[in-house]
N, C-alpha and C. Protein backbone atom coordinates (compact mmCIF):
# COMPACT_ATOMS: atom_id res chain seq x y z
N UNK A 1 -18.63 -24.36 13.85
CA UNK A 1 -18.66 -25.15 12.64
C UNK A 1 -18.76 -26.62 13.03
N UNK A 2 -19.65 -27.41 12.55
CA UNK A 2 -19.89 -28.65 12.93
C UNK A 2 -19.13 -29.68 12.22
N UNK A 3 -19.02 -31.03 12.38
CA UNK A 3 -17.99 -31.70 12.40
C UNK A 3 -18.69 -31.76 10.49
N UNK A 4 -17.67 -33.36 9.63
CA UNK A 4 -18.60 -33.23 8.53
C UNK A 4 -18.37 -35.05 8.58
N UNK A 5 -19.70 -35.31 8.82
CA UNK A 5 -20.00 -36.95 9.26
C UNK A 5 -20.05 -37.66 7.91
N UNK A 6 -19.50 -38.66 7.78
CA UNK A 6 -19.46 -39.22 6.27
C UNK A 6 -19.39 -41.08 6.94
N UNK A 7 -20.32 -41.42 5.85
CA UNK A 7 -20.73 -43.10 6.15
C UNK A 7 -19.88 -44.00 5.16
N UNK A 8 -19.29 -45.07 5.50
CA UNK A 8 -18.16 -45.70 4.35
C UNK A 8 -18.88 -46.86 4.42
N UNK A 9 -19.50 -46.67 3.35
CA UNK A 9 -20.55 -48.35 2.78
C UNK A 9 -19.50 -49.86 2.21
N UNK A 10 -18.64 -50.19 3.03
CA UNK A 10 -17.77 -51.32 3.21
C UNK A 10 -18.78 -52.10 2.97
N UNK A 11 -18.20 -53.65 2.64
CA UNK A 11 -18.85 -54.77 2.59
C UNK A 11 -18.85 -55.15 4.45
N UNK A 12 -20.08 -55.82 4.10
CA UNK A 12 -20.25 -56.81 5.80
C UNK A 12 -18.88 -57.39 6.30
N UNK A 13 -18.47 -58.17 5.32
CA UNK A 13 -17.11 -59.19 5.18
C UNK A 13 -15.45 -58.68 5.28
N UNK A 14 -15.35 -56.80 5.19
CA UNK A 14 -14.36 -56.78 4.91
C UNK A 14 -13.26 -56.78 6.16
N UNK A 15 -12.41 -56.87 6.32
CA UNK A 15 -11.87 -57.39 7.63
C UNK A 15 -11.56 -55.65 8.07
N UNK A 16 -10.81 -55.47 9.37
CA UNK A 16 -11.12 -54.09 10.01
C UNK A 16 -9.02 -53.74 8.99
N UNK A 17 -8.91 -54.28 8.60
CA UNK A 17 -7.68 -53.53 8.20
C UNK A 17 -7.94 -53.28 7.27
N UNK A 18 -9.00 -53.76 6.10
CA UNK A 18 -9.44 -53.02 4.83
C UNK A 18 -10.45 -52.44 4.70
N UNK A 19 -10.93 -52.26 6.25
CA UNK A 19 -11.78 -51.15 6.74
C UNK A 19 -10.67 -49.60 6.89
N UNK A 20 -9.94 -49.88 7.69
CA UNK A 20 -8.76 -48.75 7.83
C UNK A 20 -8.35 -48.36 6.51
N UNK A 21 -8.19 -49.40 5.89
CA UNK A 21 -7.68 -48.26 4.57
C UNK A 21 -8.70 -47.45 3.87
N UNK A 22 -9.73 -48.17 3.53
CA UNK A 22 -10.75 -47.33 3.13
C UNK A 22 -11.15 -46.13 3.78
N UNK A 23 -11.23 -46.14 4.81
CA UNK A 23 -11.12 -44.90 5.49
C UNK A 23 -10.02 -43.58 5.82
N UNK A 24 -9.06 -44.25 5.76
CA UNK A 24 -7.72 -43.47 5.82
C UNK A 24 -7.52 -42.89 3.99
N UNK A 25 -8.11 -43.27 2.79
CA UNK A 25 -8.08 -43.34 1.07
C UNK A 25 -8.98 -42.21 1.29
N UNK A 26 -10.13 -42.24 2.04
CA UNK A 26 -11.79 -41.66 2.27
C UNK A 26 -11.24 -40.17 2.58
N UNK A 27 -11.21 -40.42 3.30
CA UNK A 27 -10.55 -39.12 4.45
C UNK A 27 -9.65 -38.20 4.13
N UNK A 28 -8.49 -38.36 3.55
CA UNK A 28 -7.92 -37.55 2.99
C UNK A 28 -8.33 -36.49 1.80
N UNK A 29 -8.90 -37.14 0.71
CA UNK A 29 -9.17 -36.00 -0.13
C UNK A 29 -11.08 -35.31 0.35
N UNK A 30 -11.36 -36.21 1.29
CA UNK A 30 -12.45 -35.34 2.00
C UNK A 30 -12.63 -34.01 3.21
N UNK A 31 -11.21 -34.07 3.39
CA UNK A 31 -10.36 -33.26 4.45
C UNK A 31 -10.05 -32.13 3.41
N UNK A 32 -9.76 -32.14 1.78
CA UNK A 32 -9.83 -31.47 1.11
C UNK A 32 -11.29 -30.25 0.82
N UNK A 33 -11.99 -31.09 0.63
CA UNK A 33 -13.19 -30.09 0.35
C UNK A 33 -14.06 -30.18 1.44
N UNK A 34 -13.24 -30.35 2.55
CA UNK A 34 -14.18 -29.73 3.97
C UNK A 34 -14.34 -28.56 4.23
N UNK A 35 -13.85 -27.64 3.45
CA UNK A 35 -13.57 -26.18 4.07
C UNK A 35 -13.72 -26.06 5.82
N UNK A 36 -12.30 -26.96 6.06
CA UNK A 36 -11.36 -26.71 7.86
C UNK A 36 -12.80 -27.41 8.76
N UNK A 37 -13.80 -28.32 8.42
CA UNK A 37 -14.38 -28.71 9.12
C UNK A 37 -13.87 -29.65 9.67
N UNK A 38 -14.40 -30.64 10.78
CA UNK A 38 -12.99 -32.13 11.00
C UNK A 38 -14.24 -32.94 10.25
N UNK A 39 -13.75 -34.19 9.64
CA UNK A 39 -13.74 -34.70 8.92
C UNK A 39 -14.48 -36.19 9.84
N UNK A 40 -15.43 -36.54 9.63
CA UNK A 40 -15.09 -38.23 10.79
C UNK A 40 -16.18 -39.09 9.60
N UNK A 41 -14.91 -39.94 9.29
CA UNK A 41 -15.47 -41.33 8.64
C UNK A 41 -16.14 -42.76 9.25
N UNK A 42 -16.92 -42.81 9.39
CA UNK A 42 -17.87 -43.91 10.06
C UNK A 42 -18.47 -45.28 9.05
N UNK A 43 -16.77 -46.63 9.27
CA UNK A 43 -17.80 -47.56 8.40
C UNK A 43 -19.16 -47.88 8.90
N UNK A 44 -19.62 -48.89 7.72
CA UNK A 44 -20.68 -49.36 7.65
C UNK A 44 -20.93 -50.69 8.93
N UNK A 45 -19.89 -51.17 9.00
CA UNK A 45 -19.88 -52.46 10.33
C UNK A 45 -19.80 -51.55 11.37
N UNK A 46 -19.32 -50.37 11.87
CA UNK A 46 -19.68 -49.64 13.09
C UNK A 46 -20.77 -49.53 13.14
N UNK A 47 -21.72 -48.58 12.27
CA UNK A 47 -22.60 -48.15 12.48
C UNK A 47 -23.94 -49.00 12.53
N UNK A 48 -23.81 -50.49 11.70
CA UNK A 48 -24.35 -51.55 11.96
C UNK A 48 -24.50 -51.81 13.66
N UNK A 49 -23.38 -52.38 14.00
CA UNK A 49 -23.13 -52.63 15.24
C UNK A 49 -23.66 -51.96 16.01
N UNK A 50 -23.53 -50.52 16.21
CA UNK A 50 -24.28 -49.73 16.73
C UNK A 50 -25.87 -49.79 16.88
N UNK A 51 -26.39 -49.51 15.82
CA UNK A 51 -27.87 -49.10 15.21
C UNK A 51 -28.75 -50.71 14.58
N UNK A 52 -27.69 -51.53 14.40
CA UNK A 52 -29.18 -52.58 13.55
C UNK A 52 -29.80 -53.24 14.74
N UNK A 53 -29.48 -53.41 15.68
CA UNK A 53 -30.53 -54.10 16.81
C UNK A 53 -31.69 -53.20 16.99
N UNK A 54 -31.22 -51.92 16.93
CA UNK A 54 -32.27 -50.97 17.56
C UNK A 54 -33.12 -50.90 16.34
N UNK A 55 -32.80 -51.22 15.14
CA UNK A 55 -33.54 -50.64 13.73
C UNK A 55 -34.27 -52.22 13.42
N UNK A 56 -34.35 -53.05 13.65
CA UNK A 56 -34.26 -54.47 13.89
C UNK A 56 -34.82 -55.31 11.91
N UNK A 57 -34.45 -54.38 11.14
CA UNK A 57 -34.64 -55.19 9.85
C UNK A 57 -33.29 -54.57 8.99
N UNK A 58 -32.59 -55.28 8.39
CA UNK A 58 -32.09 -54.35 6.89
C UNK A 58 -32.47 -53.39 6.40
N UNK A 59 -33.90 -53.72 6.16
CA UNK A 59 -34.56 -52.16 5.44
C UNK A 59 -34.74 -50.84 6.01
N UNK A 60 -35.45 -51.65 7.71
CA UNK A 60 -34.98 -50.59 8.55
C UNK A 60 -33.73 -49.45 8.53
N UNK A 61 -32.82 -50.46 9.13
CA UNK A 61 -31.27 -50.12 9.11
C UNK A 61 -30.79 -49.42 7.76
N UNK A 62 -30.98 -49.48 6.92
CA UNK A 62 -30.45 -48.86 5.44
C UNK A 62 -31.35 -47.54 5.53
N UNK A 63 -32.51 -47.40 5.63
CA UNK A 63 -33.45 -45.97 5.85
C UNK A 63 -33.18 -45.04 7.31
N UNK A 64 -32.05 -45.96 8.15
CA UNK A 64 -32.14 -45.22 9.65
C UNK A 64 -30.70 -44.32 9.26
N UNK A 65 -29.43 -45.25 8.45
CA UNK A 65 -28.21 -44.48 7.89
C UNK A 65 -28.37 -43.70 7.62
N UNK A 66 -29.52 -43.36 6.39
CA UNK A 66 -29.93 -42.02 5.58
C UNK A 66 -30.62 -40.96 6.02
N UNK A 67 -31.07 -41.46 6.97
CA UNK A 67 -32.27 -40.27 7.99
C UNK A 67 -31.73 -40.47 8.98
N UNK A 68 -31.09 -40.81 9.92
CA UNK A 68 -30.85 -40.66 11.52
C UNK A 68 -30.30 -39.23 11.11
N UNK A 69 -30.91 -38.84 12.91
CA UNK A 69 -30.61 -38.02 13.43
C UNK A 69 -29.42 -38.00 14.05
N UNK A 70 -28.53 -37.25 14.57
CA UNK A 70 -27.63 -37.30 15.94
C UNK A 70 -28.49 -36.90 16.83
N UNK A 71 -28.55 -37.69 18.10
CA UNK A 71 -29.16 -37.48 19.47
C UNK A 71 -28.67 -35.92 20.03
N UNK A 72 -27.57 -36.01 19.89
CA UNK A 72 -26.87 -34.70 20.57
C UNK A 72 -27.32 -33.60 19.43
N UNK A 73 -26.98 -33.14 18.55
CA UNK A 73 -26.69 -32.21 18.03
C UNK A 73 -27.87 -31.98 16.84
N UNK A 74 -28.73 -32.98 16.80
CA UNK A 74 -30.16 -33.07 16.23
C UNK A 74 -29.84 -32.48 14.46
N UNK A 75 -28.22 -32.69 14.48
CA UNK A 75 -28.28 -32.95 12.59
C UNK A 75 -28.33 -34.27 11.73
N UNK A 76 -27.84 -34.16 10.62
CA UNK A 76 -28.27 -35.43 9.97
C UNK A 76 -26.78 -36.19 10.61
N UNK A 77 -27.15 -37.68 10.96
CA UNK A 77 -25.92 -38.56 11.43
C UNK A 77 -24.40 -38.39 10.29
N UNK A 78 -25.35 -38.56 8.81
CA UNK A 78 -24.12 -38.56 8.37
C UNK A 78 -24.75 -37.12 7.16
N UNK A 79 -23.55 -36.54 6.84
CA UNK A 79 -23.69 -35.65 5.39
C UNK A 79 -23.38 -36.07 3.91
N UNK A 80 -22.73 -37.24 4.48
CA UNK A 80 -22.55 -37.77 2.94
C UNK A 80 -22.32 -39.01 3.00
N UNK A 81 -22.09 -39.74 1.90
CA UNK A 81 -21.94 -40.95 1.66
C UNK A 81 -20.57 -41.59 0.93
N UNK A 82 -19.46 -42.54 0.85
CA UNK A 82 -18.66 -42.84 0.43
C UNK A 82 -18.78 -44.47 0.04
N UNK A 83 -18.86 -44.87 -1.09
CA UNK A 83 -18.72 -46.39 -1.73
C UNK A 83 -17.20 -46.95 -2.16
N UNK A 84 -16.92 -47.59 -1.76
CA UNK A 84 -15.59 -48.26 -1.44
C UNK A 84 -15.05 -48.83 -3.20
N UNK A 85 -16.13 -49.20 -3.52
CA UNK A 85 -16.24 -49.49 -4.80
C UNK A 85 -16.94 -49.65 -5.95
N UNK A 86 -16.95 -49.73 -7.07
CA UNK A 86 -17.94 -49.54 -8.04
C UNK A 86 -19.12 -50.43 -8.45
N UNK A 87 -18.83 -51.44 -7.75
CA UNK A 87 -20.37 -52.52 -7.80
C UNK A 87 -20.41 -53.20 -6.00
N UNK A 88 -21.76 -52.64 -6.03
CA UNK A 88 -22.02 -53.15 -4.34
C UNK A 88 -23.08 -53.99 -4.37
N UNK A 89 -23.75 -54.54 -2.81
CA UNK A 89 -24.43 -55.13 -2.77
C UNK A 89 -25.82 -54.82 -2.03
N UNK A 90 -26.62 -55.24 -1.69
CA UNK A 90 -28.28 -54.83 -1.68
C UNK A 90 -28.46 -54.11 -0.58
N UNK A 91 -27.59 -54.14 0.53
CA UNK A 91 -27.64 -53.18 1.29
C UNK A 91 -26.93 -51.45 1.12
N UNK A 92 -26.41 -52.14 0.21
CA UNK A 92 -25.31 -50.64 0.24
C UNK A 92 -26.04 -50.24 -0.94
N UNK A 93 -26.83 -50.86 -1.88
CA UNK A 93 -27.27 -50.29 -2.98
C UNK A 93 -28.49 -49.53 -2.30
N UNK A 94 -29.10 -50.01 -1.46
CA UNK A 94 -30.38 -49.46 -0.90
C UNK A 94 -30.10 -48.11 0.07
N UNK A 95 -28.80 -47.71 0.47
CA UNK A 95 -28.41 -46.67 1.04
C UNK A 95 -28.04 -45.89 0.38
N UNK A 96 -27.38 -45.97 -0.78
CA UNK A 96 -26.91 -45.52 -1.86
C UNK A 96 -27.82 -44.65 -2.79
N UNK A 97 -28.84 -45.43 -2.95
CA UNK A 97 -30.13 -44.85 -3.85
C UNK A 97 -31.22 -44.16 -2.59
N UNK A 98 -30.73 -44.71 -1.59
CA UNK A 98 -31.74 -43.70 -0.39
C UNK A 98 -31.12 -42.12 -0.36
N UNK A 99 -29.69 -42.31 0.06
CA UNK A 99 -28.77 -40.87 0.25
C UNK A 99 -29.40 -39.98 -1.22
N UNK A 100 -28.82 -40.60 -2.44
CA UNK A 100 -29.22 -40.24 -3.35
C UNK A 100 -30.68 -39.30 -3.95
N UNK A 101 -31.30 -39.92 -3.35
CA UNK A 101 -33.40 -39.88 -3.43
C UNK A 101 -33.31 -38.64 -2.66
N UNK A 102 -32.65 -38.12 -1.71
CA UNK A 102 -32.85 -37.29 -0.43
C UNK A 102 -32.04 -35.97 -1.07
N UNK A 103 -31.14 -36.10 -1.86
CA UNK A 103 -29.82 -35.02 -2.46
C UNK A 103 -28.61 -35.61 -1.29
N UNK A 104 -28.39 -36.49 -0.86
CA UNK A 104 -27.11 -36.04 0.06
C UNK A 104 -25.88 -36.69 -0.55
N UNK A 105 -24.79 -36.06 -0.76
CA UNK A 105 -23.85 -36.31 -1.50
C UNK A 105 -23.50 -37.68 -1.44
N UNK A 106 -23.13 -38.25 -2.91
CA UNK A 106 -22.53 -39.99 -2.63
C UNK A 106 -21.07 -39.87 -4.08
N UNK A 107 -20.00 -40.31 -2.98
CA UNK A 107 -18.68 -40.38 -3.83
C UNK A 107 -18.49 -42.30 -3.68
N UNK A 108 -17.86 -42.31 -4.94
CA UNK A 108 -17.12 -43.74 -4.84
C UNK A 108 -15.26 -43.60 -5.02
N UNK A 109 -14.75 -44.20 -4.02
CA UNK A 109 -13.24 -44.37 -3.88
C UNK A 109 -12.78 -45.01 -5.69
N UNK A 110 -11.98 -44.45 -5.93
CA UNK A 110 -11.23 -45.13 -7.17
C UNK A 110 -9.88 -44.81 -7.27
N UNK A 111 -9.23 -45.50 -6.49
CA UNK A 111 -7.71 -45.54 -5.95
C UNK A 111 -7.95 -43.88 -4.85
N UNK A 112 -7.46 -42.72 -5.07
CA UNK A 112 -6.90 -41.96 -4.15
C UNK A 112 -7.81 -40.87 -4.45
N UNK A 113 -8.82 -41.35 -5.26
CA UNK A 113 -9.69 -40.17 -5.33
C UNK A 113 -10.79 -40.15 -5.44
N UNK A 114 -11.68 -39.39 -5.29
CA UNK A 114 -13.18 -39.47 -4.90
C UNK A 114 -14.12 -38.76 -6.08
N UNK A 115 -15.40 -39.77 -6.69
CA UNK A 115 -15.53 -39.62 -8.06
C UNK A 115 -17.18 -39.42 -7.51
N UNK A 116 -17.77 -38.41 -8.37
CA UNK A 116 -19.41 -37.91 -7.78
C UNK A 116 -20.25 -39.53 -8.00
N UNK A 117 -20.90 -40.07 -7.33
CA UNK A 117 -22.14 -40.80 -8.16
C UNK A 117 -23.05 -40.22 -7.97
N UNK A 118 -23.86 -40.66 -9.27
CA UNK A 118 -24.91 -40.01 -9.94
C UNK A 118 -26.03 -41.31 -9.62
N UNK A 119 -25.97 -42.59 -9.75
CA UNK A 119 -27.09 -43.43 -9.87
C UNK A 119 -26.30 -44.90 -9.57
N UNK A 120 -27.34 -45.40 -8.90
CA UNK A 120 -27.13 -47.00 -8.57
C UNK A 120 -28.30 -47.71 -9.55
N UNK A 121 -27.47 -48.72 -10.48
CA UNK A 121 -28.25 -49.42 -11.12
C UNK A 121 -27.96 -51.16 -10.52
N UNK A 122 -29.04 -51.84 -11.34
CA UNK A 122 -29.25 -53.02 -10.88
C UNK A 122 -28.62 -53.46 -12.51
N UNK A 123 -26.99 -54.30 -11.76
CA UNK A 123 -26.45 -54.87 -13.30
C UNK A 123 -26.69 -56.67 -12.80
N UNK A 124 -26.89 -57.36 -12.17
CA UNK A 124 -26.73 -58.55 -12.04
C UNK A 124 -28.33 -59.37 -11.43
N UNK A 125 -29.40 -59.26 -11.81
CA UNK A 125 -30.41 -60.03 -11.15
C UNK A 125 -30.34 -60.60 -9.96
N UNK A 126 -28.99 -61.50 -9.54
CA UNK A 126 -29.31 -62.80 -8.17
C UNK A 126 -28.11 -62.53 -7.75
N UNK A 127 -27.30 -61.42 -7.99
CA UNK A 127 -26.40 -61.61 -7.41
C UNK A 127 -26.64 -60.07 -6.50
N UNK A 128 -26.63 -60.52 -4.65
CA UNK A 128 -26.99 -59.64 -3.70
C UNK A 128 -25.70 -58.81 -3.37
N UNK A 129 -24.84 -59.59 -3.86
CA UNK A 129 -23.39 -59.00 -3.13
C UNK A 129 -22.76 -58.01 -3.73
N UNK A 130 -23.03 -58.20 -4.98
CA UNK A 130 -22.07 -57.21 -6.04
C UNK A 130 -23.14 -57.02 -7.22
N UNK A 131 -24.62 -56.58 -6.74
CA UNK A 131 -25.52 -56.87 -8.40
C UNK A 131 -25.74 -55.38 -8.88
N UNK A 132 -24.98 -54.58 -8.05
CA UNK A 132 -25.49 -53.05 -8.43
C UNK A 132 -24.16 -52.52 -8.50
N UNK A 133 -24.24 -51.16 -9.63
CA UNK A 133 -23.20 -50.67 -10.52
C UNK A 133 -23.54 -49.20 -10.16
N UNK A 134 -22.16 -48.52 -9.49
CA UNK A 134 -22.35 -47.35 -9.18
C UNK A 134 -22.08 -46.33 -10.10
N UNK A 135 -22.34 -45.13 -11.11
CA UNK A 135 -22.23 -44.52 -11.53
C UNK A 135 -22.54 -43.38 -11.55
């Protein structure tokens, strides 16, 4: 049984201890409907760090989250998707509506529990940081 890889679309900005919580909030009720798989939450600044040099644009990088492969094990990097919160910004909206476009599951955190999204809309014109509304 293979692991169950899940991507935590954090802001760029958020510091690594409100990275930990989001992940530790993430994880738990995803450990729920793993049926006994292990569970591994991967923010968005890891996997940046990792992958955007090699992907060398944003757009790149947001289409490599949703489609990478694992090298080793030649499945999808991640199986699902997790949004930290209910209005994000142009990168996370563009991963969001990519996962989405493809079928691969996308939950948003809302305190201790994990809520389906259905669609990323565009609520704010100029604003990159927070202009999209997850629902």
């Amino acid at each position: 049984m293979s692991d169950l890889r899940v991507f935590l679309a954090n802001a760029k900005g958020d510091s690594p201890e409100v990275i930990a919580d989001m992940i530790q909030r993430a994880a738990f009720p995803l450990r729920k409907i793993s049926n006994g798989r292990t569970v591994i939450v991967t923010s968005g600044l890891d996997d940046f760090e990792r992958h955007f040099s090699r992907c060398g644009s944003w757009d790149a990088w947001t289409r490599d989250v949703v489609q990478g492969i694992d090298y080793l094990s030649r499945e999808p990097r991640y199986h699902g998707f997790v949004a930290p919160t209910l209005w994000c910004g142009a990168a996370t909206a563009n991963i969001i509506r990519g996962a989405l476009g493809v079928g691969k599951p996308v939950l948003r955190l809302d305190g201790a529990e994990l809520i389906i999204v259905k669609e990323c809309s565009k609520v704010a014109e100029r604003d990159w940081k927070a202009g999209w509304e997850l629902r």
